[in-house]
C-alpha atoms as a PDB file:
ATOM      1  CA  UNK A   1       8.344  16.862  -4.368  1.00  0.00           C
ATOM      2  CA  UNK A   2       6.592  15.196  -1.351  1.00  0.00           C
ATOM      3  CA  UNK A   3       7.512  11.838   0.353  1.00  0.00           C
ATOM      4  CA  UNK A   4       6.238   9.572  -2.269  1.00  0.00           C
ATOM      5  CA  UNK A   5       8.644  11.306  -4.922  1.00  0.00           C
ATOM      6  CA  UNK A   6      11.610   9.420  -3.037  1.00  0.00           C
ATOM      7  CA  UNK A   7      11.191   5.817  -5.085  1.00  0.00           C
ATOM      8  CA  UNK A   8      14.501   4.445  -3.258  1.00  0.00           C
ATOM      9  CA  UNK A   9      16.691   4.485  -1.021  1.00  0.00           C
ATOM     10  CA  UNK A  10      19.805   5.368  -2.704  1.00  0.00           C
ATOM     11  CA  UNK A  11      17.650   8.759  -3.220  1.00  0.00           C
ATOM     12  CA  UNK A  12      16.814   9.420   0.125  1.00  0.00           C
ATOM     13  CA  UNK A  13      19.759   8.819   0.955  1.00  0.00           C
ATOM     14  CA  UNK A  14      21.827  11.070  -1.128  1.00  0.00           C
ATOM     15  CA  UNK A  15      19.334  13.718  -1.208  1.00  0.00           C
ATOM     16  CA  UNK A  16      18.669  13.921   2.628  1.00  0.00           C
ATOM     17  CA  UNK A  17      23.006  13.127   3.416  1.00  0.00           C
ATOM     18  CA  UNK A  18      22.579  10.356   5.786  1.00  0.00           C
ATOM     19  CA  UNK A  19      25.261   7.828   6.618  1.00  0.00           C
ATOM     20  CA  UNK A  20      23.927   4.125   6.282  1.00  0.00           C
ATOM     21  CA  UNK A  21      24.429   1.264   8.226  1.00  0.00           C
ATOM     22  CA  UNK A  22      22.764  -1.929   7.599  1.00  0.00           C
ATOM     23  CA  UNK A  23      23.227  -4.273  11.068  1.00  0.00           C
ATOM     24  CA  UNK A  24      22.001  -8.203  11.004  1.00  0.00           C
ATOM     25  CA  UNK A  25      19.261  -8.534  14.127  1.00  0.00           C
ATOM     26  CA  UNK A  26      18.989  -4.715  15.172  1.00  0.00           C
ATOM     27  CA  UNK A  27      16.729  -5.283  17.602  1.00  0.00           C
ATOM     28  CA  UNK A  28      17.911  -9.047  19.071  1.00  0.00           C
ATOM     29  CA  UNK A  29      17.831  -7.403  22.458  1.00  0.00           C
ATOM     30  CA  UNK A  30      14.544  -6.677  21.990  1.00  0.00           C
ATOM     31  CA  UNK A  31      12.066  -8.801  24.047  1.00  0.00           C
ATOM     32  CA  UNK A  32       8.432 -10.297  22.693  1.00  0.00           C
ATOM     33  CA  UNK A  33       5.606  -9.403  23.508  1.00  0.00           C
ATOM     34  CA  UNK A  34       2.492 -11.499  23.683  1.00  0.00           C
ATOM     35  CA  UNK A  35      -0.672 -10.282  21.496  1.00  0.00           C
ATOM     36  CA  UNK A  36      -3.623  -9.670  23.452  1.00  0.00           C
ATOM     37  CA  UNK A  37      -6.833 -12.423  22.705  1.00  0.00           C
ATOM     38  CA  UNK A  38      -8.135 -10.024  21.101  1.00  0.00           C
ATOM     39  CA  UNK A  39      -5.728  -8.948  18.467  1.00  0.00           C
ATOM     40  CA  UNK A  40      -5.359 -13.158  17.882  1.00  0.00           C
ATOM     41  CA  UNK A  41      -8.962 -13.342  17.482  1.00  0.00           C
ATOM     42  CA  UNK A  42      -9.303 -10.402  15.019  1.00  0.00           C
ATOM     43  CA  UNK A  43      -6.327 -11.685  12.841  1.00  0.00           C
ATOM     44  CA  UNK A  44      -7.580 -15.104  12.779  1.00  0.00           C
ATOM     45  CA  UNK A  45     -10.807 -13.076  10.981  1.00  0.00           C
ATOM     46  CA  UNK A  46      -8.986 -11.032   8.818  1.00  0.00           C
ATOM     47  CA  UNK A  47      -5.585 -12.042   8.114  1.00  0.00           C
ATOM     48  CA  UNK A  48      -6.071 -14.785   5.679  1.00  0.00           C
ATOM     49  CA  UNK A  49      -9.266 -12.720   3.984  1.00  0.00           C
ATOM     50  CA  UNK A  50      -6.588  -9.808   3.305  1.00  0.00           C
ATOM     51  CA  UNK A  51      -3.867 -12.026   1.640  1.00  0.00           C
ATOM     52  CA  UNK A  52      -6.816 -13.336  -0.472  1.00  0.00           C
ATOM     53  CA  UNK A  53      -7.685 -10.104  -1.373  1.00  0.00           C
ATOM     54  CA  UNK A  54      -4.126  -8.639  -1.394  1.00  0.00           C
ATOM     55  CA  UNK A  55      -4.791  -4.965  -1.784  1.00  0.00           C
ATOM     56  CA  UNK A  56      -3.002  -2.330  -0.284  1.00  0.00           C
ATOM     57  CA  UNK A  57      -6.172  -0.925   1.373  1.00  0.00           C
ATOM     58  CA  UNK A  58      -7.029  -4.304   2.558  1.00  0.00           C
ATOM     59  CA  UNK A  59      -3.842  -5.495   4.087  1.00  0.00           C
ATOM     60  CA  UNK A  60      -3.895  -1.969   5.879  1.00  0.00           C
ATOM     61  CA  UNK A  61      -7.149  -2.270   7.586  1.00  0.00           C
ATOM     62  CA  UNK A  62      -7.419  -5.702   8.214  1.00  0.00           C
ATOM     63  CA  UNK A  63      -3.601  -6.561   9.455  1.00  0.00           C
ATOM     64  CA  UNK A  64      -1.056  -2.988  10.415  1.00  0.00           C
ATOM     65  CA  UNK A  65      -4.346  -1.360  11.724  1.00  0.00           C
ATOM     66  CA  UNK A  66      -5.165  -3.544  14.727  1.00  0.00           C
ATOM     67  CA  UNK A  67      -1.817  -4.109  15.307  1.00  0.00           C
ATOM     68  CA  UNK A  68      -0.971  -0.689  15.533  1.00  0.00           C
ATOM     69  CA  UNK A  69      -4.157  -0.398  17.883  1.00  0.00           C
ATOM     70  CA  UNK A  70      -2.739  -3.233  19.796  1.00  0.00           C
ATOM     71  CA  UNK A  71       0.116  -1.459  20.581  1.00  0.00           C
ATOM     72  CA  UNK A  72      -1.592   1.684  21.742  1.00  0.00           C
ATOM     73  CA  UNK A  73      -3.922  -0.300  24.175  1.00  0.00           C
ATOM     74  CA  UNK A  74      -0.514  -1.204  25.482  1.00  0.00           C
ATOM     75  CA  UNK A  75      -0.109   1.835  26.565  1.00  0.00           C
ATOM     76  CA  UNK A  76      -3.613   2.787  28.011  1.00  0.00           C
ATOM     77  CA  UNK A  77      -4.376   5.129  24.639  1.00  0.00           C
ATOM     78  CA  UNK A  78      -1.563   7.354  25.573  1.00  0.00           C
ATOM     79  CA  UNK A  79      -0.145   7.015  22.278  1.00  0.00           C
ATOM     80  CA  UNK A  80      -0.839   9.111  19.585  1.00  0.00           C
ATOM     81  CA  UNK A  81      -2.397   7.287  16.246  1.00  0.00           C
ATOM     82  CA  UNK A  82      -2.402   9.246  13.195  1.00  0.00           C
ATOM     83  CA  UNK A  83      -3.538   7.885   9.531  1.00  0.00           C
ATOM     84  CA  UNK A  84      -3.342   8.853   6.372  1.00  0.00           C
ATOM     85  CA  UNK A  85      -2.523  12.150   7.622  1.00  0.00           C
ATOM     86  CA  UNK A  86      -0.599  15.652   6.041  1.00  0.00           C
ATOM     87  CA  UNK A  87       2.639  15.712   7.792  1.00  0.00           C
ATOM     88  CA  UNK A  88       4.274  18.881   5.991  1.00  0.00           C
ATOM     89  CA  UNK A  89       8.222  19.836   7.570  1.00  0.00           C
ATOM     90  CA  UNK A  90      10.022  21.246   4.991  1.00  0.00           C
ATOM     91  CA  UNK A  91       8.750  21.286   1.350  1.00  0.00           C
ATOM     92  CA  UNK A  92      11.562  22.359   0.475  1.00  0.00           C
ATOM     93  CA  UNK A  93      13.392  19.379   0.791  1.00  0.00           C
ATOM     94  CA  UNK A  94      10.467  17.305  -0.394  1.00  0.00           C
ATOM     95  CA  UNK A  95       9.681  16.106   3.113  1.00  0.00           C
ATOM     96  CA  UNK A  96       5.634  17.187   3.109  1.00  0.00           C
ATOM     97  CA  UNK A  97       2.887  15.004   1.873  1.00  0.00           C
ATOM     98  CA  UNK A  98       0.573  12.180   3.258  1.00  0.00           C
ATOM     99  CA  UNK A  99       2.173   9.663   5.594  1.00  0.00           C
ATOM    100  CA  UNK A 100       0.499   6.485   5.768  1.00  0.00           C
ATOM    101  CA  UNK A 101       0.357   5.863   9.800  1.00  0.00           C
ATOM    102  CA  UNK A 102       2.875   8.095  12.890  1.00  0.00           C
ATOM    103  CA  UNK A 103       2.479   6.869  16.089  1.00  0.00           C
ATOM    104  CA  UNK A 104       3.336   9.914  18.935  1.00  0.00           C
ATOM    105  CA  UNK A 105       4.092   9.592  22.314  1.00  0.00           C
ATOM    106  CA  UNK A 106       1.436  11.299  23.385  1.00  0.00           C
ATOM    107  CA  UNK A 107      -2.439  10.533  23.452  1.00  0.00           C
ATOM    108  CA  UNK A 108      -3.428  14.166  21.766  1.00  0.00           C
ATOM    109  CA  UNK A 109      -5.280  13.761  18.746  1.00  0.00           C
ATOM    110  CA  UNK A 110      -5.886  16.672  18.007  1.00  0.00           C
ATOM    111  CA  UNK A 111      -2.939  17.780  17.186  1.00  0.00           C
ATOM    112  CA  UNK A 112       0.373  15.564  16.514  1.00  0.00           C
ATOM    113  CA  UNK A 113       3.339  15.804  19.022  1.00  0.00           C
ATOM    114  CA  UNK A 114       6.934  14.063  18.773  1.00  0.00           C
ATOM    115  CA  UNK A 115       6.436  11.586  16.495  1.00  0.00           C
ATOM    116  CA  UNK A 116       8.670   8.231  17.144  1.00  0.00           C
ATOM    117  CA  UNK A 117       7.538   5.549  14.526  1.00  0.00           C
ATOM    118  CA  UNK A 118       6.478   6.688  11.151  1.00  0.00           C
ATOM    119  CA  UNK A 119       4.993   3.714   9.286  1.00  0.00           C
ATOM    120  CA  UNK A 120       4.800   3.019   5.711  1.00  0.00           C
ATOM    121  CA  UNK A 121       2.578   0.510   3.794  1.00  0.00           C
ATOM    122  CA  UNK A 122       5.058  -1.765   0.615  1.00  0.00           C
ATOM    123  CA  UNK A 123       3.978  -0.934  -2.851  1.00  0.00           C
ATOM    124  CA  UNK A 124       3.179  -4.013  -4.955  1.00  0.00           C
ATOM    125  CA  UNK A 125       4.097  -6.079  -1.587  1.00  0.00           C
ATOM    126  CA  UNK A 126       7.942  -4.861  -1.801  1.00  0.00           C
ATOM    127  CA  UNK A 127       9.539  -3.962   1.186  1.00  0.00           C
ATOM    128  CA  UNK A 128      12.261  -2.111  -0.871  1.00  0.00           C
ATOM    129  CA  UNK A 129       9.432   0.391  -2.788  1.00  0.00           C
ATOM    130  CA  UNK A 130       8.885   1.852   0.175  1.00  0.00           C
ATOM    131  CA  UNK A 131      12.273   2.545   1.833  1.00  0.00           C
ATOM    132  CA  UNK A 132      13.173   5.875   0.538  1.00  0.00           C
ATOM    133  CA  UNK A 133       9.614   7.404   1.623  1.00  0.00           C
ATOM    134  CA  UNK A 134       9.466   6.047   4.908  1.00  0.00           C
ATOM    135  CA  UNK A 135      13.409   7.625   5.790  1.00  0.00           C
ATOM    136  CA  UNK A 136      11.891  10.946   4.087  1.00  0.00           C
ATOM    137  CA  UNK A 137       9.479  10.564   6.612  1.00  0.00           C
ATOM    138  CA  UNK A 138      11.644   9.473   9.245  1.00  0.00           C
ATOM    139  CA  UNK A 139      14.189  12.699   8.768  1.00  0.00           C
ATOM    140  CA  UNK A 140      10.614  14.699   8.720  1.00  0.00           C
ATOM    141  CA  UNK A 141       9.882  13.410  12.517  1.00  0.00           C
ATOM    142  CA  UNK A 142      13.516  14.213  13.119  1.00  0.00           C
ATOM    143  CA  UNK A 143      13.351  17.487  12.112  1.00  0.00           C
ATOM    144  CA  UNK A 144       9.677  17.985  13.563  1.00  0.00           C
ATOM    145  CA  UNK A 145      10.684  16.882  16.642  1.00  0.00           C
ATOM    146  CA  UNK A 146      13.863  19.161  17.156  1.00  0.00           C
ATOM    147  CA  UNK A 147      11.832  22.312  16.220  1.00  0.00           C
ATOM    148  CA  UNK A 148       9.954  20.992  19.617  1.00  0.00           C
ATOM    149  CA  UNK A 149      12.868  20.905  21.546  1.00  0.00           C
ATOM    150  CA  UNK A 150      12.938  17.180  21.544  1.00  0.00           C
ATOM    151  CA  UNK A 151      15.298  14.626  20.706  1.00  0.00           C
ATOM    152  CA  UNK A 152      14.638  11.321  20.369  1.00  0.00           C
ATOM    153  CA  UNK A 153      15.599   8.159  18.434  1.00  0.00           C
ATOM    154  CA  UNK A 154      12.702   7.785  15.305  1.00  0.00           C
ATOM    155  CA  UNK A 155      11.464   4.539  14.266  1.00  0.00           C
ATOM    156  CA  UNK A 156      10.431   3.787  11.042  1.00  0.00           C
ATOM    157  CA  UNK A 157       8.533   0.652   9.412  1.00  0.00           C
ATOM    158  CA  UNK A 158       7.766  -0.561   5.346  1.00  0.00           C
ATOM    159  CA  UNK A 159       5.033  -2.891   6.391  1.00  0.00           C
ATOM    160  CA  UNK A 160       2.973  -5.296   3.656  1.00  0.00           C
ATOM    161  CA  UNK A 161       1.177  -6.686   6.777  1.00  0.00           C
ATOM    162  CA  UNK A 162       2.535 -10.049   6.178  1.00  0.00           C
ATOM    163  CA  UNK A 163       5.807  -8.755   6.245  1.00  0.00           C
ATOM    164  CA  UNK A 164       7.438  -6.012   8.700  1.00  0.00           C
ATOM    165  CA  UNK A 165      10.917  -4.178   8.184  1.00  0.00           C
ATOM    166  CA  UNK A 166      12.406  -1.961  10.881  1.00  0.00           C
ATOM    167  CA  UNK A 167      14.882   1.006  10.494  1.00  0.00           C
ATOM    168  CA  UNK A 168      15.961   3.630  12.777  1.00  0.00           C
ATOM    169  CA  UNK A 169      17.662   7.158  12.609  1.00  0.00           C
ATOM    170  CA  UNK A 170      19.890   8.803  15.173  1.00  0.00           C
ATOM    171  CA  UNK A 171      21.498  12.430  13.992  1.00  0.00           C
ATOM    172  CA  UNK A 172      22.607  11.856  10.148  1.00  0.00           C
ATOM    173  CA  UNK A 173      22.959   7.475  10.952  1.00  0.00           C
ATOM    174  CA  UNK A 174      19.981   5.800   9.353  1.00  0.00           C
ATOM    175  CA  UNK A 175      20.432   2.197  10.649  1.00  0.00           C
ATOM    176  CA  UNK A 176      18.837  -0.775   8.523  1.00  0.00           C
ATOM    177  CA  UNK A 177      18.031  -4.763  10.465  1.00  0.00           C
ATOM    178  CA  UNK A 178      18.767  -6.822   7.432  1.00  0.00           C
ATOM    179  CA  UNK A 179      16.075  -9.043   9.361  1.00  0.00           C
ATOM    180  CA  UNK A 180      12.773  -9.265   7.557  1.00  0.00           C
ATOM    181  CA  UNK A 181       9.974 -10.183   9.978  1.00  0.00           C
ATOM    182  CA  UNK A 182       6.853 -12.295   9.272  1.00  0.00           C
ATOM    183  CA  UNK A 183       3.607 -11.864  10.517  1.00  0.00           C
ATOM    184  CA  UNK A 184       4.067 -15.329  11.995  1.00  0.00           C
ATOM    185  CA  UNK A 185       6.411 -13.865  14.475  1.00  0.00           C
ATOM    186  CA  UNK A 186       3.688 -11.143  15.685  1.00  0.00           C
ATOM    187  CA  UNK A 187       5.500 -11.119  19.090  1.00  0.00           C
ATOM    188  CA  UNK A 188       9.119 -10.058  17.794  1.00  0.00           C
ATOM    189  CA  UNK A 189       6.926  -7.437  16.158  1.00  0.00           C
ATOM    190  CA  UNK A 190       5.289  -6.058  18.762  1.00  0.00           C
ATOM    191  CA  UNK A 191       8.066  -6.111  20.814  1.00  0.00           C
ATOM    192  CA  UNK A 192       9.932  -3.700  18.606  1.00  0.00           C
ATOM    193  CA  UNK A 193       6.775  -1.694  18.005  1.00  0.00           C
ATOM    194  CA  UNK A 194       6.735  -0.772  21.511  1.00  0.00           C
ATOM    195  CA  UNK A 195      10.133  -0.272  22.384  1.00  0.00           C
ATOM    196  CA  UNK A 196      10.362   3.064  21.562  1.00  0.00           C
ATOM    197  CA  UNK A 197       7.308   4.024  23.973  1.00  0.00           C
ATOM    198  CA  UNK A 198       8.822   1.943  27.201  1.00  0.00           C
ATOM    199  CA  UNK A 199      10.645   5.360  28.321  1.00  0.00           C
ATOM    200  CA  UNK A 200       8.793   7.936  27.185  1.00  0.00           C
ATOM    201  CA  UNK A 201       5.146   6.922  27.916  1.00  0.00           C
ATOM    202  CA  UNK A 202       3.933   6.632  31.741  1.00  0.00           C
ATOM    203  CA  UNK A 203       1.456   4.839  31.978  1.00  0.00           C
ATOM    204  CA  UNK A 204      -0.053   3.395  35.653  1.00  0.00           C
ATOM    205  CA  UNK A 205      -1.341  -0.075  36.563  1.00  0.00           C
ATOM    206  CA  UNK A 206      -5.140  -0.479  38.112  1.00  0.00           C
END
């Protein structure tokens, strides 16, 4: 088994005993935060061209890539960026394979520290295909994290670039927003992308 083998949620669920709670606006405190010129200028480029083409590949490159990006020049680099990388906890429990993007909170590239958002692209543009592997993944940062001696809310995201889902885990509660959000609302988005680095990332102002 590896993260892909968990096709829903109902599975990771069960198999990984987590208590579910699904919660309308999770993250309504959460404030915007305004795109940089440059991210509008690249996804006024690419956006459109990667509905049109409306591949997997595509939408990942052209749209989650230099958003993700954005939100590490947020933080002056000192954010970790990892794609299409092995991430491999516990094979036992299935939770080893390829992980489509982790953001850290910590710029080493070289070797991945506490992971806090674990990021996975929709199959077939469905949010719900890729539920169960991104918790798998999320319960793999979890564990990851406490073998470090760190604990820390994780993050997790089913992206299909047009469309963004958050979810977030806290001991054995996996915690759902019912709220779907469109690209269109790239601020909400980024907001929530960087909430999770606002504490644990220092960064200093020129």
């Amino acid at each position: 088994m590896s993260y892909s083998d968990f096709k829903t949620l109902d599975k990771a669920i069960n198999d990984l005993n987590l208590n579910l709670e699904e919660s309308h606006n999770l993250f309504a405190q959460v404030a915007p935060v305004q795109p940089s010129q440059r991210l509008k200028e690249a996804l006024e480029e690419t956006l459109e061209l990667a509905t049109n083409i409306s591949t997997k590949k595509a939408r990942s490159e052209l749209i989650i890539t230099p958003i993700l990006l954005e939100v590490r020049r947020m933080f002056q680099g000192k954010i970790g960026y990892f794609s299409g990388t092995a991430f491999n906890v516990d094979e036992s429990k299935g939770l080893n394979g390829i992980c489509d993007f982790i953001l850290s909170a910590s710029e080493n590239q070289l070797l991945m520290t506490a992971p806090v958002i674990t990021l996975v692209e929709a199959k077939d543009n469905d949010i719900k295909l890729g539920l169960g592997q991104c918790v798998a993944e999320m319960v793999a940062a979890q564990i990851f994290n406490e073998r470090k001696g760190q604990s820390q809310t994780i993050y997790g995201v089913v992206s299909t670039g047009t469309l963004w889902k958050f979810l977030t885990l806290e001991a054995q509660t996996l915690r759902i927003d019912r709220s779907e959000y469109f690209i269109a609302q790239l601020e909400k988005i980024l907001g929530i992308l960087a909430k999770p680095f606002m504490i644990s990332v220092k960064i200093h102002n020129s």
